[in-house]
C-alpha atoms as a PDB file:
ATOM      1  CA  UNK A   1       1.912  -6.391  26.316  1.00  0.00           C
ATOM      2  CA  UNK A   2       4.073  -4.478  24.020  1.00  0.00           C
ATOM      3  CA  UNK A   3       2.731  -2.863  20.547  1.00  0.00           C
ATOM      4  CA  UNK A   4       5.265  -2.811  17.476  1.00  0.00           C
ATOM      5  CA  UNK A   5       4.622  -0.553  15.001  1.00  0.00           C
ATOM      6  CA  UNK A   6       3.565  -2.706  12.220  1.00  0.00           C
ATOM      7  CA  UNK A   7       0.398  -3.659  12.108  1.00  0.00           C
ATOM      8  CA  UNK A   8      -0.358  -7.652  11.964  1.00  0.00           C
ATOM      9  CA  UNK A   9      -1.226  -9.175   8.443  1.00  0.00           C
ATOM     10  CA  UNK A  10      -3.185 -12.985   9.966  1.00  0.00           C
ATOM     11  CA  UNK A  11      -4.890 -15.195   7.367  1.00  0.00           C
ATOM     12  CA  UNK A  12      -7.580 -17.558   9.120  1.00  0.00           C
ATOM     13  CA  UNK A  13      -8.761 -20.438   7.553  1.00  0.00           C
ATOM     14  CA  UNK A  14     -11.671 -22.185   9.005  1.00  0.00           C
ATOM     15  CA  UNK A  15     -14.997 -22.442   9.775  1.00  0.00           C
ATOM     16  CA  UNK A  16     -17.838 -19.916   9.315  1.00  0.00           C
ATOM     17  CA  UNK A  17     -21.491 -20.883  11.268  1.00  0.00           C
ATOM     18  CA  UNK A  18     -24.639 -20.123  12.848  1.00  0.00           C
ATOM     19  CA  UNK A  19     -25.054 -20.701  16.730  1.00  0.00           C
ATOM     20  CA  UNK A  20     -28.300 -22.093  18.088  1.00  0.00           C
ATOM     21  CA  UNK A  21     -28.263 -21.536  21.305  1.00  0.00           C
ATOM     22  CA  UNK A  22     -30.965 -23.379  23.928  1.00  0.00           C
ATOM     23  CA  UNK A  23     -29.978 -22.736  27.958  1.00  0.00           C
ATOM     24  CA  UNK A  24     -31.194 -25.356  30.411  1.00  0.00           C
ATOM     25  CA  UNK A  25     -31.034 -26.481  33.957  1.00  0.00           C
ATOM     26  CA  UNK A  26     -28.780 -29.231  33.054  1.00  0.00           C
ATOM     27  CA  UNK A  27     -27.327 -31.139  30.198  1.00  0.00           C
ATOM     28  CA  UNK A  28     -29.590 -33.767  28.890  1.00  0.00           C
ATOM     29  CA  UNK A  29     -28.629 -37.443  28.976  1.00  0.00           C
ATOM     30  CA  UNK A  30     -30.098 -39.616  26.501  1.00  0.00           C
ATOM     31  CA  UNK A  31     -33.950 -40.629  26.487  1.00  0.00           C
ATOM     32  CA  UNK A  32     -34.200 -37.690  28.478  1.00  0.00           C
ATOM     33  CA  UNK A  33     -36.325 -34.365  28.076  1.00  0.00           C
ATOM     34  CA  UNK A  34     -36.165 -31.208  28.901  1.00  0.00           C
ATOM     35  CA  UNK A  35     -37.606 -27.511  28.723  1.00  0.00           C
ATOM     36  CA  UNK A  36     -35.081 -24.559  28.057  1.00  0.00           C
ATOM     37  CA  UNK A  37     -35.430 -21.519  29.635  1.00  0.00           C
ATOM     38  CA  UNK A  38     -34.232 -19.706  25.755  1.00  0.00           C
ATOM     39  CA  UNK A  39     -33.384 -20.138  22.256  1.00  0.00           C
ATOM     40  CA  UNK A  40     -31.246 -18.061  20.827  1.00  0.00           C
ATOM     41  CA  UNK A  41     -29.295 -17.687  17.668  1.00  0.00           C
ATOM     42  CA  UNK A  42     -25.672 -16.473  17.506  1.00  0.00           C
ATOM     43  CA  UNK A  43     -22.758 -15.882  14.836  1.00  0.00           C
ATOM     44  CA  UNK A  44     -20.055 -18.064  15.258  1.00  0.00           C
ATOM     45  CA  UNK A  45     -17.390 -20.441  13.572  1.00  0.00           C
ATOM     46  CA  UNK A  46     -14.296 -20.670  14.923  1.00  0.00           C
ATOM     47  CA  UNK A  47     -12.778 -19.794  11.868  1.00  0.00           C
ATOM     48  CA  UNK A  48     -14.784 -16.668  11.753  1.00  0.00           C
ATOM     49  CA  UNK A  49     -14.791 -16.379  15.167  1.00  0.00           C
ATOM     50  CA  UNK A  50     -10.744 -16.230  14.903  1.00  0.00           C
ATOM     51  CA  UNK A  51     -11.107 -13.555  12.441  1.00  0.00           C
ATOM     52  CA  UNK A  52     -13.179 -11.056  14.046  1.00  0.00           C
ATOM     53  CA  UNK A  53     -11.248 -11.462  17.156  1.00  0.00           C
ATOM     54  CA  UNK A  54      -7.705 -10.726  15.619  1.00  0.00           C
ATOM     55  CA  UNK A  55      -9.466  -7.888  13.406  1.00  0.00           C
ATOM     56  CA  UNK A  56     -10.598  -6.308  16.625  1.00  0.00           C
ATOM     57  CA  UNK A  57      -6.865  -6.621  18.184  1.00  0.00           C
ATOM     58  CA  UNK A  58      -5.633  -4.781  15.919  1.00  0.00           C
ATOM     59  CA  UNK A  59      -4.814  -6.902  13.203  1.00  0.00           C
ATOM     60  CA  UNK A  60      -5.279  -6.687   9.027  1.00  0.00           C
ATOM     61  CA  UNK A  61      -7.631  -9.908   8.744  1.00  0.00           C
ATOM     62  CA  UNK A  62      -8.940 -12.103   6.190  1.00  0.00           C
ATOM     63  CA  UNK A  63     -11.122 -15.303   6.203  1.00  0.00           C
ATOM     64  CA  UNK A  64     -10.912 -18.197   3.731  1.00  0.00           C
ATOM     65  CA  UNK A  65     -13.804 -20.228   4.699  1.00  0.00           C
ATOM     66  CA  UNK A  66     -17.222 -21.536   2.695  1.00  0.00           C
ATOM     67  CA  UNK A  67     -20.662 -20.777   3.968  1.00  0.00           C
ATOM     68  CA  UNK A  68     -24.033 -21.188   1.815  1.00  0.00           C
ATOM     69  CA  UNK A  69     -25.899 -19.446  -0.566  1.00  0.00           C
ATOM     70  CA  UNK A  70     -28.921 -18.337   2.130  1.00  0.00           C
ATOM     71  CA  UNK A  71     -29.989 -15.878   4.702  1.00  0.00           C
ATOM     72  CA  UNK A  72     -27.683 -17.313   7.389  1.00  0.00           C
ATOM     73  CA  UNK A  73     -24.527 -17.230   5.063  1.00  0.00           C
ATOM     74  CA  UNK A  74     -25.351 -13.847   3.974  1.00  0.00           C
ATOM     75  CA  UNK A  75     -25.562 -12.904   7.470  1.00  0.00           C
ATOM     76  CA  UNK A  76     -22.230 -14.309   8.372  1.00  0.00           C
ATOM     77  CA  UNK A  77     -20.337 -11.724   5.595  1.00  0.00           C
ATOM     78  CA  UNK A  78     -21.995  -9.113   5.791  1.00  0.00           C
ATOM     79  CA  UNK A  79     -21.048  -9.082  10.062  1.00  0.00           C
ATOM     80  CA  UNK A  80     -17.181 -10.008   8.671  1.00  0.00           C
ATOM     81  CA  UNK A  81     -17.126  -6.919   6.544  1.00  0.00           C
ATOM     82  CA  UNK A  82     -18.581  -4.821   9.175  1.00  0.00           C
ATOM     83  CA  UNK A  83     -15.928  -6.025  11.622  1.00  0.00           C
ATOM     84  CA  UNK A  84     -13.024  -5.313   8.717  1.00  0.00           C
ATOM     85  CA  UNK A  85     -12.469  -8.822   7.850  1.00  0.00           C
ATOM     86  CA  UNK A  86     -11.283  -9.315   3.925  1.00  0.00           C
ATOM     87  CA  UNK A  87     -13.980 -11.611   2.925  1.00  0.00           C
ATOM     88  CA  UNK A  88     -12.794 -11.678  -0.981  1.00  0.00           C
ATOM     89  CA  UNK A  89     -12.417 -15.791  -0.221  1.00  0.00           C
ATOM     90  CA  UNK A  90     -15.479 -16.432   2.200  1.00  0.00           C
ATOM     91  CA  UNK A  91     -16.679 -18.486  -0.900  1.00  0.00           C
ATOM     92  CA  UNK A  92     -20.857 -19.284  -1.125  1.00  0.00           C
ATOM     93  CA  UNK A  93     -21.963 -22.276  -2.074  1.00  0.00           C
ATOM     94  CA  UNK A  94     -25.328 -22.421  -3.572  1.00  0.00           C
ATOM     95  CA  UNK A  95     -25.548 -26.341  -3.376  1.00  0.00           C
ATOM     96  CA  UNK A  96     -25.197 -26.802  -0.058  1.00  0.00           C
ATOM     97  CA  UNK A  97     -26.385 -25.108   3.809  1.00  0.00           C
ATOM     98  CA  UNK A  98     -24.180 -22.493   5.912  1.00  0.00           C
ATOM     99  CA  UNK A  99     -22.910 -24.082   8.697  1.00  0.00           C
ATOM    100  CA  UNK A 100     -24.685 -24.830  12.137  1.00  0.00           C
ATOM    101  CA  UNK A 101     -23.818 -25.501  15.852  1.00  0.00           C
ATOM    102  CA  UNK A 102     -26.591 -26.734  18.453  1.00  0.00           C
ATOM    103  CA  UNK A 103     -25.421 -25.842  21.609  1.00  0.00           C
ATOM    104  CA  UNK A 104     -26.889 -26.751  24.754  1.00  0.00           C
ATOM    105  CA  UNK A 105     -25.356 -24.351  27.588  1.00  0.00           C
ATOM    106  CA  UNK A 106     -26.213 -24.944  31.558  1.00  0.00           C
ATOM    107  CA  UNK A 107     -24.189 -24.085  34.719  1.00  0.00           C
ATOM    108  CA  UNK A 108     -22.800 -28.201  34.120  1.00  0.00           C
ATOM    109  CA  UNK A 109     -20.898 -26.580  30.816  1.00  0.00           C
ATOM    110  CA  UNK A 110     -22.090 -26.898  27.004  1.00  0.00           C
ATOM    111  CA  UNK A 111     -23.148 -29.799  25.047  1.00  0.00           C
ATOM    112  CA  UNK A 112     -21.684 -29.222  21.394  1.00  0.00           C
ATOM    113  CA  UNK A 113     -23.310 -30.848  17.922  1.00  0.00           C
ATOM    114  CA  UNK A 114     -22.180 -28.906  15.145  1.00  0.00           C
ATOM    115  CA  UNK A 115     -23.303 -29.628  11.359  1.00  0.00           C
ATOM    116  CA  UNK A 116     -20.534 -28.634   9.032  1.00  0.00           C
ATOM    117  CA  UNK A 117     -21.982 -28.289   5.779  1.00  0.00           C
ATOM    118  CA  UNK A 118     -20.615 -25.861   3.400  1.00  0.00           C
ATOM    119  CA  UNK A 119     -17.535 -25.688   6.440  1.00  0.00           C
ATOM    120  CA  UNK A 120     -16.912 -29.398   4.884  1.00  0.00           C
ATOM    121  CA  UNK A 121     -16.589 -28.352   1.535  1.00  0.00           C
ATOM    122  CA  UNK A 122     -13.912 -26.242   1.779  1.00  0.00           C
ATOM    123  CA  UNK A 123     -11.219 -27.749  -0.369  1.00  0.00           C
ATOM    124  CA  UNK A 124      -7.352 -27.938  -0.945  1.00  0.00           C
ATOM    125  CA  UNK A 125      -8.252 -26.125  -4.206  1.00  0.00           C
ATOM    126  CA  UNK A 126      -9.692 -23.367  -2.448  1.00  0.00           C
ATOM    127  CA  UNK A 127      -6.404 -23.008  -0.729  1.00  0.00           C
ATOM    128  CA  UNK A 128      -4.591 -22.720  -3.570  1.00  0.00           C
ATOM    129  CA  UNK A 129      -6.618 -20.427  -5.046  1.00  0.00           C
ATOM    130  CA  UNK A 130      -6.029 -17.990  -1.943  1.00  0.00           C
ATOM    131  CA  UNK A 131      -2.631 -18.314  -2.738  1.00  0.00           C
ATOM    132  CA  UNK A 132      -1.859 -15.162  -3.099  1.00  0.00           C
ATOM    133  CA  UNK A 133      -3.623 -13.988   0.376  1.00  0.00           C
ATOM    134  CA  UNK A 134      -1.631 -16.862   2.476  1.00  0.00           C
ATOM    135  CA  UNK A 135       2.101 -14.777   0.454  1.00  0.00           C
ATOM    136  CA  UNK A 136       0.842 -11.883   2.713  1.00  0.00           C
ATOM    137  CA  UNK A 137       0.544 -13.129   6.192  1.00  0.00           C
ATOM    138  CA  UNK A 138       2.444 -12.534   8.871  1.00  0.00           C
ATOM    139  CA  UNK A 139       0.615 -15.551  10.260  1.00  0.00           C
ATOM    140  CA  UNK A 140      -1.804 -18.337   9.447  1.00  0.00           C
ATOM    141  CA  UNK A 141      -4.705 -19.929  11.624  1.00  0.00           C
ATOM    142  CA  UNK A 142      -6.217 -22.606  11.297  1.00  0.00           C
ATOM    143  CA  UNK A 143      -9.082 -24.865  12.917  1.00  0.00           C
ATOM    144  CA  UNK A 144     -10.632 -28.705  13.132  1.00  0.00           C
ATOM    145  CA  UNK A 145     -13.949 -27.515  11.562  1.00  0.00           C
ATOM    146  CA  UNK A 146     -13.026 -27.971   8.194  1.00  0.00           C
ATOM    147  CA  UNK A 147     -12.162 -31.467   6.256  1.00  0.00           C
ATOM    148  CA  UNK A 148      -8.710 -32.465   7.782  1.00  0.00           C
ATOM    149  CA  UNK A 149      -7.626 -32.944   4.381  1.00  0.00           C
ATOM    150  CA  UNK A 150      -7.822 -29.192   3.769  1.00  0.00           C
ATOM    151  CA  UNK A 151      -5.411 -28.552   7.223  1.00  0.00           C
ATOM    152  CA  UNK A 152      -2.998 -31.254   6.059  1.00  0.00           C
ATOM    153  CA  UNK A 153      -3.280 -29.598   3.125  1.00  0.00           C
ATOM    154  CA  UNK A 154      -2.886 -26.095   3.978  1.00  0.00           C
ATOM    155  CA  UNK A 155       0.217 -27.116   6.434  1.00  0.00           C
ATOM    156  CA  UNK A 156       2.130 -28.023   3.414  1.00  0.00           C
ATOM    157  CA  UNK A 157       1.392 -24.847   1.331  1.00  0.00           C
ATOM    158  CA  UNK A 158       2.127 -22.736   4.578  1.00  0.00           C
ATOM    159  CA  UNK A 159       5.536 -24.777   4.595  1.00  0.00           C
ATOM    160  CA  UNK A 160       6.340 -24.099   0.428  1.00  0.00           C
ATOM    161  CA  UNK A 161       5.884 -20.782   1.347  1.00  0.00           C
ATOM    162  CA  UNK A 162       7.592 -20.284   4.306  1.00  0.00           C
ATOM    163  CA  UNK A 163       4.657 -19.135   6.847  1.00  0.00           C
ATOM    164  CA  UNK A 164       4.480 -19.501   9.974  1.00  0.00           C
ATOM    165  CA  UNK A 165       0.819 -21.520  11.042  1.00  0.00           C
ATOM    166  CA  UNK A 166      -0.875 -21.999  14.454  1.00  0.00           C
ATOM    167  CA  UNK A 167      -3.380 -24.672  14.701  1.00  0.00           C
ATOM    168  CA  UNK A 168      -6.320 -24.650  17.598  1.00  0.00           C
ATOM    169  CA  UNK A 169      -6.447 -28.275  17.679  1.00  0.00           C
ATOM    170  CA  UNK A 170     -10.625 -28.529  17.989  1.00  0.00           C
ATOM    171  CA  UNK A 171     -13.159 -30.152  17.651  1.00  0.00           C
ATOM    172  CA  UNK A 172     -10.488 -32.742  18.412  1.00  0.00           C
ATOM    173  CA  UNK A 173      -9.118 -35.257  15.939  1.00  0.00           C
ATOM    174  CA  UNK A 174      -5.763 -37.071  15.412  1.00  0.00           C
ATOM    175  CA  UNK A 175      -2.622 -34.201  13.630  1.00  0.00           C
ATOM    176  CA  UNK A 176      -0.162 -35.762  11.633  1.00  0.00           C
ATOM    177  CA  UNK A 177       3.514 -35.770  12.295  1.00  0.00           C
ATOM    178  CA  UNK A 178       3.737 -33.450   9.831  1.00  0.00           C
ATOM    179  CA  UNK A 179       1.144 -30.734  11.331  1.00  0.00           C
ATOM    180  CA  UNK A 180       2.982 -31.354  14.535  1.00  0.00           C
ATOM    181  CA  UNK A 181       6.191 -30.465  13.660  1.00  0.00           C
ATOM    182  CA  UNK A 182       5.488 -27.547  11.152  1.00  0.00           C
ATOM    183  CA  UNK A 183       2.818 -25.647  13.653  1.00  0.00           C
ATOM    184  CA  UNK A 184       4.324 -22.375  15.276  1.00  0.00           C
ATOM    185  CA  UNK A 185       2.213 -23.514  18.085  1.00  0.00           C
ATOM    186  CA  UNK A 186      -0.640 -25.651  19.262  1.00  0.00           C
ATOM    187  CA  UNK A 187      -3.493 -24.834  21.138  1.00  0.00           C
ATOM    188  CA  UNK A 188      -5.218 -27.398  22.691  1.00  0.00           C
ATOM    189  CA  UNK A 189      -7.881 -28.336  25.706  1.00  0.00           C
ATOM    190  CA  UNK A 190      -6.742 -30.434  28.089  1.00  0.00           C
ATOM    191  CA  UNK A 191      -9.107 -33.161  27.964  1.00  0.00           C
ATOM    192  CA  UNK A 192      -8.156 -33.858  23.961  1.00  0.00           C
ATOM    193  CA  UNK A 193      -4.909 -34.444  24.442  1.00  0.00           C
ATOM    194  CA  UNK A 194      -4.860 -38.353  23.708  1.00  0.00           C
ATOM    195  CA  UNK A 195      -7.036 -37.591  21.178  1.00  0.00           C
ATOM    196  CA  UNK A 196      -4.551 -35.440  19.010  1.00  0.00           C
ATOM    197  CA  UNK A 197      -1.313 -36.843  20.229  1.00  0.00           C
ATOM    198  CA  UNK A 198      -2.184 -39.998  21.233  1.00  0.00           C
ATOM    199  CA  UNK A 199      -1.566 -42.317  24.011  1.00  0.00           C
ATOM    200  CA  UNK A 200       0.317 -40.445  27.271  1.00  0.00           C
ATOM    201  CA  UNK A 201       0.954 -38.656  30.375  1.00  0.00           C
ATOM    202  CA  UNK A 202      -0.805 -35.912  29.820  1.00  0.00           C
ATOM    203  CA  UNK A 203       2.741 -33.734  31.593  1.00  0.00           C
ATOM    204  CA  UNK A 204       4.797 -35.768  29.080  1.00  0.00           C
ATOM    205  CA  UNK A 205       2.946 -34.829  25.870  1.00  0.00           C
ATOM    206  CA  UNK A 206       3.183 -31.287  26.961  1.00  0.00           C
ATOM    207  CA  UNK A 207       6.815 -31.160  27.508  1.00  0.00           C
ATOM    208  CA  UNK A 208       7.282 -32.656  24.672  1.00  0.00           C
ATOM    209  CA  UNK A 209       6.733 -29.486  23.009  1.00  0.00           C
ATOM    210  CA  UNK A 210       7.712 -27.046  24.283  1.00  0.00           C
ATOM    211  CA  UNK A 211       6.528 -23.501  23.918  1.00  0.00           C
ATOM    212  CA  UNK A 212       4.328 -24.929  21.373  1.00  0.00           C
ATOM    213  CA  UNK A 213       1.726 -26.638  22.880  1.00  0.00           C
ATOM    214  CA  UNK A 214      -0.510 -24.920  25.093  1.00  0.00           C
ATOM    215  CA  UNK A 215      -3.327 -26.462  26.964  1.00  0.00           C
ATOM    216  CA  UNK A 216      -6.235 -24.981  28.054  1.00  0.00           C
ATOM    217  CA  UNK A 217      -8.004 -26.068  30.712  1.00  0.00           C
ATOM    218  CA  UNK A 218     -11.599 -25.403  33.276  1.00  0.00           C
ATOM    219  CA  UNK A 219     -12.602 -21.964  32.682  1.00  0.00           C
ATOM    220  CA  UNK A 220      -9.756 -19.849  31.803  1.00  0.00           C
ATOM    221  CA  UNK A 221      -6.266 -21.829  32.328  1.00  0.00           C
ATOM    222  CA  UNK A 222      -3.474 -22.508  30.239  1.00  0.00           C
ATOM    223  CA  UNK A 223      -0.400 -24.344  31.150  1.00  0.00           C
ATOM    224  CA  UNK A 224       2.692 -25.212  28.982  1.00  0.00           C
ATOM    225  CA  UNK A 225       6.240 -25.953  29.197  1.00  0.00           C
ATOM    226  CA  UNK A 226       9.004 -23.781  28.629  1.00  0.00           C
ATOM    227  CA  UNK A 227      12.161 -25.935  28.112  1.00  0.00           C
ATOM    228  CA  UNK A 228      13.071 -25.861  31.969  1.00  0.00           C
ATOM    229  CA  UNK A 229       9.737 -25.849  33.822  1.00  0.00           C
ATOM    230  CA  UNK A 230       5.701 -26.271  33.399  1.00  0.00           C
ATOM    231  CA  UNK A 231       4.118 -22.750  33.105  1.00  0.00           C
ATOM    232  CA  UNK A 232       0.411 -22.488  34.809  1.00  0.00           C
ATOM    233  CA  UNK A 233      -1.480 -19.304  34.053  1.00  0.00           C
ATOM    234  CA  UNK A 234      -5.041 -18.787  35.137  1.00  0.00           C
ATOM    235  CA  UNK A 235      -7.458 -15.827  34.904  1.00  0.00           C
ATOM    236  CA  UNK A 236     -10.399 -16.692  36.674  1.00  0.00           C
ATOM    237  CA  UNK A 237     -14.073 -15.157  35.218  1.00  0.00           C
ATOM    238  CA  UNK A 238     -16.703 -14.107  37.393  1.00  0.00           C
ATOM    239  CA  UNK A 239     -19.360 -17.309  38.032  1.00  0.00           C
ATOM    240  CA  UNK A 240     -21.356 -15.879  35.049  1.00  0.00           C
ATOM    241  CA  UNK A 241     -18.613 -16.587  32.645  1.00  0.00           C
ATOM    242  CA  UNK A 242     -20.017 -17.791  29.046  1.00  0.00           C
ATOM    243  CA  UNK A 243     -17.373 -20.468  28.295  1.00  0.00           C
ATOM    244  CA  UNK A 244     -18.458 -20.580  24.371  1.00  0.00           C
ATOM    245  CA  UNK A 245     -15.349 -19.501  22.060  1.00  0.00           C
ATOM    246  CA  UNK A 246     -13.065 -18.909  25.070  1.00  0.00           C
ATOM    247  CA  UNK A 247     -10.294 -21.324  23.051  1.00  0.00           C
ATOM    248  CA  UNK A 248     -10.964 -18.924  20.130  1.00  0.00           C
ATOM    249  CA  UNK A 249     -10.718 -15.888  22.112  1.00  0.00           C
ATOM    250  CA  UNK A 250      -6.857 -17.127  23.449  1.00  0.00           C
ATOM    251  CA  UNK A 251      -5.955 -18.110  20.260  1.00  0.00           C
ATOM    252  CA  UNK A 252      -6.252 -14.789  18.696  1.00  0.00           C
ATOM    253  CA  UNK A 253      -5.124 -12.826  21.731  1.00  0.00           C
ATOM    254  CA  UNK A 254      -1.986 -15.274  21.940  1.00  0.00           C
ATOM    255  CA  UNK A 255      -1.281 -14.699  18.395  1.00  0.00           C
ATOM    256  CA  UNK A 256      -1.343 -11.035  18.209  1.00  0.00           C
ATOM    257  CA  UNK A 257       1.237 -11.108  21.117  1.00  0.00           C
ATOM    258  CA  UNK A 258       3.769 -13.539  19.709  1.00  0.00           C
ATOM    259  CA  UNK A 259       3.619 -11.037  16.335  1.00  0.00           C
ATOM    260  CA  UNK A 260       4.410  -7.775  18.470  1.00  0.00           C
ATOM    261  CA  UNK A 261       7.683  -9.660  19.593  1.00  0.00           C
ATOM    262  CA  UNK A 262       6.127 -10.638  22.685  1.00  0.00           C
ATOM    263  CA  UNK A 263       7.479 -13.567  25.124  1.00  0.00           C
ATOM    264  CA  UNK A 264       5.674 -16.550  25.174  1.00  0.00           C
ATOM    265  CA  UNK A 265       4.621 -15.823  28.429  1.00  0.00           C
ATOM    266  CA  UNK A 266       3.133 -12.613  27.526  1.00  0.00           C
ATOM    267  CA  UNK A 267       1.547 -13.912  24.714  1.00  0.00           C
ATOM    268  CA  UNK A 268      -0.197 -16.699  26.932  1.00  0.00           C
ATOM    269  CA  UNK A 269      -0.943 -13.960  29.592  1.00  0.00           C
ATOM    270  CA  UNK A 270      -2.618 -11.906  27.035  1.00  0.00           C
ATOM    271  CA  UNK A 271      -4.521 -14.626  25.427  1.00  0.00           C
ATOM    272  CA  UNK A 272      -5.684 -15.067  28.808  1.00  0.00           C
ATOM    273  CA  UNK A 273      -6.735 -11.633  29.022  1.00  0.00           C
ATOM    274  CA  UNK A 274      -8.847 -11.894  25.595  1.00  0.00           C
ATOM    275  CA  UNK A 275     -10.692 -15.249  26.468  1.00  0.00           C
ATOM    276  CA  UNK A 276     -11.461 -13.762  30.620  1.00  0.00           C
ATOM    277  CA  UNK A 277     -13.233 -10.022  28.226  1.00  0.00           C
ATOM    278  CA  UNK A 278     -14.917 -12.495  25.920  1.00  0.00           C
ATOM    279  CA  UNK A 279     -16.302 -14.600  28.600  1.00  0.00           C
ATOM    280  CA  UNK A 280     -18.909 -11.832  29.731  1.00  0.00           C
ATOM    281  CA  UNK A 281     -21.401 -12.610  27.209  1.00  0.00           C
ATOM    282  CA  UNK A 282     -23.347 -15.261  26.089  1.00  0.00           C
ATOM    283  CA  UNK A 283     -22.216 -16.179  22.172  1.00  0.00           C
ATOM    284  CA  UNK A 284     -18.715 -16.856  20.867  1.00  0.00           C
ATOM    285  CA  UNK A 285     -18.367 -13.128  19.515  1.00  0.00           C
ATOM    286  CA  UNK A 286     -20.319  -9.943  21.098  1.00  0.00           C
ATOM    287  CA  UNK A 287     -17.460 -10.003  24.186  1.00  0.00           C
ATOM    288  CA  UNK A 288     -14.429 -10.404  22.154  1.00  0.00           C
ATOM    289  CA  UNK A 289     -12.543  -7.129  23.048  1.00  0.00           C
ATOM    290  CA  UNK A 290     -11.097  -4.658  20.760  1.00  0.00           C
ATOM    291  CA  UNK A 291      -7.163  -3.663  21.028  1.00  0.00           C
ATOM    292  CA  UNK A 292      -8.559  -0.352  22.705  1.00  0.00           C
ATOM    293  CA  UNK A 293      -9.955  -2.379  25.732  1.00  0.00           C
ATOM    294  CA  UNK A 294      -6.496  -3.257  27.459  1.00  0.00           C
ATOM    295  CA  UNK A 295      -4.558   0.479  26.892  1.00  0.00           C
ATOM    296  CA  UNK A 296      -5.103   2.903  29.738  1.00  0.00           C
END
């Protein structure tokens, strides 16, 4: 991948949370029990995850998220500002909870419940009044885990304004026309597909947009088309891989490509890159790598 010399100015809006994480055998079906072999708790958010990620690639970073007034959303800023995330709109909220995701991780995959809380309160006014922040970004990102209000909302200021916006299209829910056509690109995982677009060929969707949408896809795949042809890159992780924030991990590393003037191919090869470094450890952010990692 090649480096410009400026550095990246990214804006992420999204969630901010608290992983709880509980490893088993298997994933339980219902009416079912079963002992875990741990419990542990990990920072995460994809919104926050997004941030620390594109801080660590070399990027100027800032999060516009909510968390609560407690020990876990004091947690969550005081790890942003030690990563060199601008936190002057993580906003607390002293009326309701930080966020929380109960994960359930076995060698079957993860089982994902995530409470939004103060994530759910973050609100088309608090986009306006990071107005000012979004006039300085080279690039906006965005998530599901906030109200979808708030991204319909946010795709229209990005639009007055003239920013470019990527969307990773999870948890999955329905985008708008609008979103759709706006978005810089679209990161997706395969198995959402109908959900956000609707009903298709899951091939047809894809080359519908192209170089936009980008599906993800088992462990560490993404495939998309580029006008002419469908693109498949994979970059297999050892059998130990920790598959938690891999989507997060690509996101970042694909947009900190695309703003060095990168190909789009690059950019998904280097995405690739970030999620297969991430995927060595257990939680969504300890293995995100740092800019340093891939220059010899």
């Amino acid at each position: 991948m090649k480096l410009s010399q400026k550095k990246p100015q990214i804006v992420v809006v999204g969630s901010s949370s608290i992983d709880w994480v509980l490893e088993t055998s298997q994933i339980p079906t219902a009416n079912k029990t079963l002992l875990a072999k741990s419990l542990k708790s990990f920072l995460g958010g994809k919104g926050a995850n997004q941030a620390i990620a594109t801080s660590r690639l070399g990027a100027s970073s800032s999060l516009i998220s909510r968390v609560g007034l407690d020990s876990s959303g004091q947690k969550i800023i005081k790890n942003l500002q030690e990563e060199g995330v601008n936190i002057d709109q993580v906003l607390m909220d002293n009326n309701i909870a930080t966020g929380t995701a109960y994960v359930t991780a076995s060698q079957q995959g993860n089982a994902i419940t995530v409470f939004p809380a103060a994530n759910y309160h973050l609100s088309p006014k608090d986009i306006d009044n990071a107005e000012k922040y979004l006039l300085t970004a080279d690039l906006i990102l965005t998530q599901l885990e906030i109200p979808i209000k708030t991204v319909e909302y946010l795709f229209k200021k990005a639009k007055s304004l003239g920013k470019k916006i990527g969307i990773y299209a999870a948890p999955a829910s329905r985008l708008s026309d609008e979103i759709i056509d706006y978005a810089s690109f679209i990161v997706a995982k395969s198995t959402d597909l109908e959900i956000i677009f609707g009903d298709g060929n899951h091939d047809e969707i894809i080359k519908h947009l192209p170089n936009k949408l980008f599906v993800r896809d088992g462990a560490n795949s993404t495939s998309y088309f580029d006008g002419s042809e469908m693109k498949y890159f994979r970059k297999d992780p050892t059998s130990q891989a920790h598959n938690m924030g891999l989507g997060d991990a690509f996101t970042s590393g694909f947009s900190i490509a695309l703003l060095h003037g990168n190909s789009i191919e690059d950019c998904v090869k280097f995405g690739n890159e970030v999620a297969l470094k991430a995927a060595d450890y257990r939680g969504s952010q300890k293995g995100l790598p740092y800019l340093k990692d891939f220059q010899n």
